[in-house]
Protein backbone atom coordinates (compact mmCIF):
# COMPACT_ATOMS: atom_id res chain seq x y z
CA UNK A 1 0.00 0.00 0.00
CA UNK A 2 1.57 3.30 -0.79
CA UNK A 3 0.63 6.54 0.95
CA UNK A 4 0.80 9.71 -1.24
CA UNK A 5 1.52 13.05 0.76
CA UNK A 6 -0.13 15.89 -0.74
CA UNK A 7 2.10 18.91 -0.17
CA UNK A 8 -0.54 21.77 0.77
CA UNK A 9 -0.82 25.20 -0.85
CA UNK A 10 -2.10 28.30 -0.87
CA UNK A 11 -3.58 29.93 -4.13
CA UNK A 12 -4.98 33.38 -4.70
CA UNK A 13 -6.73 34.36 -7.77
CA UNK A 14 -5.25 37.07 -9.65
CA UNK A 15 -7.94 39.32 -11.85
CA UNK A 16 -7.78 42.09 -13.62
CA UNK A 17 -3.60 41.13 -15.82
CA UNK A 18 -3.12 42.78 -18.14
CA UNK A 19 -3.60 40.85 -21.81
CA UNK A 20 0.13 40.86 -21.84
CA UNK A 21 1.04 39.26 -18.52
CA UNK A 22 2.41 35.92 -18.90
CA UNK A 23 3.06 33.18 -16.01
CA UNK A 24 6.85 34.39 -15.75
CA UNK A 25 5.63 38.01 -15.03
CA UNK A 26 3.10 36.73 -11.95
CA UNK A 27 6.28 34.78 -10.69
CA UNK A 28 7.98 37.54 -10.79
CA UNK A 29 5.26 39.85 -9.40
CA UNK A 30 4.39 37.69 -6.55
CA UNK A 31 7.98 35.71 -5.56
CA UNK A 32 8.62 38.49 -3.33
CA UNK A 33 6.18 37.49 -0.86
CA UNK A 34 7.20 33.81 -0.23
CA UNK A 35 8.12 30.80 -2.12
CA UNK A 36 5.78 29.86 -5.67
CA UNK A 37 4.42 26.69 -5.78
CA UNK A 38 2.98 27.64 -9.25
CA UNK A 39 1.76 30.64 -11.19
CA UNK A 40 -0.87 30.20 -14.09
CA UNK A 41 -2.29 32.62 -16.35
CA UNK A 42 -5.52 31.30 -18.13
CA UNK A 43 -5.87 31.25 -21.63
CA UNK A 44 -9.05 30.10 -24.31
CA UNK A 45 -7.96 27.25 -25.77
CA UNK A 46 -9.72 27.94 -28.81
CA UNK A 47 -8.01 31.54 -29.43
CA UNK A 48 -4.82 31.26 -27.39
CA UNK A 49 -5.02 34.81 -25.57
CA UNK A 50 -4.74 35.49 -21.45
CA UNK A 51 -8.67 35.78 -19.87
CA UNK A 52 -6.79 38.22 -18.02
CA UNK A 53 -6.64 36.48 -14.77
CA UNK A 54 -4.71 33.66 -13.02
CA UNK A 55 -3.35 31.88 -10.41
CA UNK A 56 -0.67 31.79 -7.75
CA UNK A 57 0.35 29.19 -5.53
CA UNK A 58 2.52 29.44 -2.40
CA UNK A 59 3.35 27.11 -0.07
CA UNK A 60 2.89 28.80 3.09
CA UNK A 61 -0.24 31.17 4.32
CA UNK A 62 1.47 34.19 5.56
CA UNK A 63 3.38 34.60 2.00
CA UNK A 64 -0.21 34.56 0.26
CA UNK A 65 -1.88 36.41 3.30
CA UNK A 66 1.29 39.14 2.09
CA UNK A 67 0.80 38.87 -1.64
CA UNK A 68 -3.55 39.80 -0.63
């Protein structure tokens, strides 16, 4: 039987990015408030442009408590 840890995060959503902003600019934007699980910006699959929000990650509260 194997046991699979789930490492826990905490993600904030991100609105209002600019159509411009890629996933390397919210890691950059938002690393300075704690380590980054992941950052995400959504995009329509059918067009391939930003929805103009996303997604960070961190993996402890007070970094994404900073980053609100």
């Amino acid at each position: 039987m194997y046991k699979v840890m789930e490492e826990e995060e905490y993600r904030c959503f991100v609105a209002n990015l600019s159509w411009s902003t890629s996933a390397r600019g919210l890691k950059e934007a938002f690393g300075k408030f704690g380590h980054l699980l992941d950052a995400k910006v959504v995009i329509d699959k059918s067009s391939g442009r930003s929805h103009g929000f996303g997604f960070v990650s961190f993996d402890e509260e007070k970094a994404m408590e900073d980053a609100i």
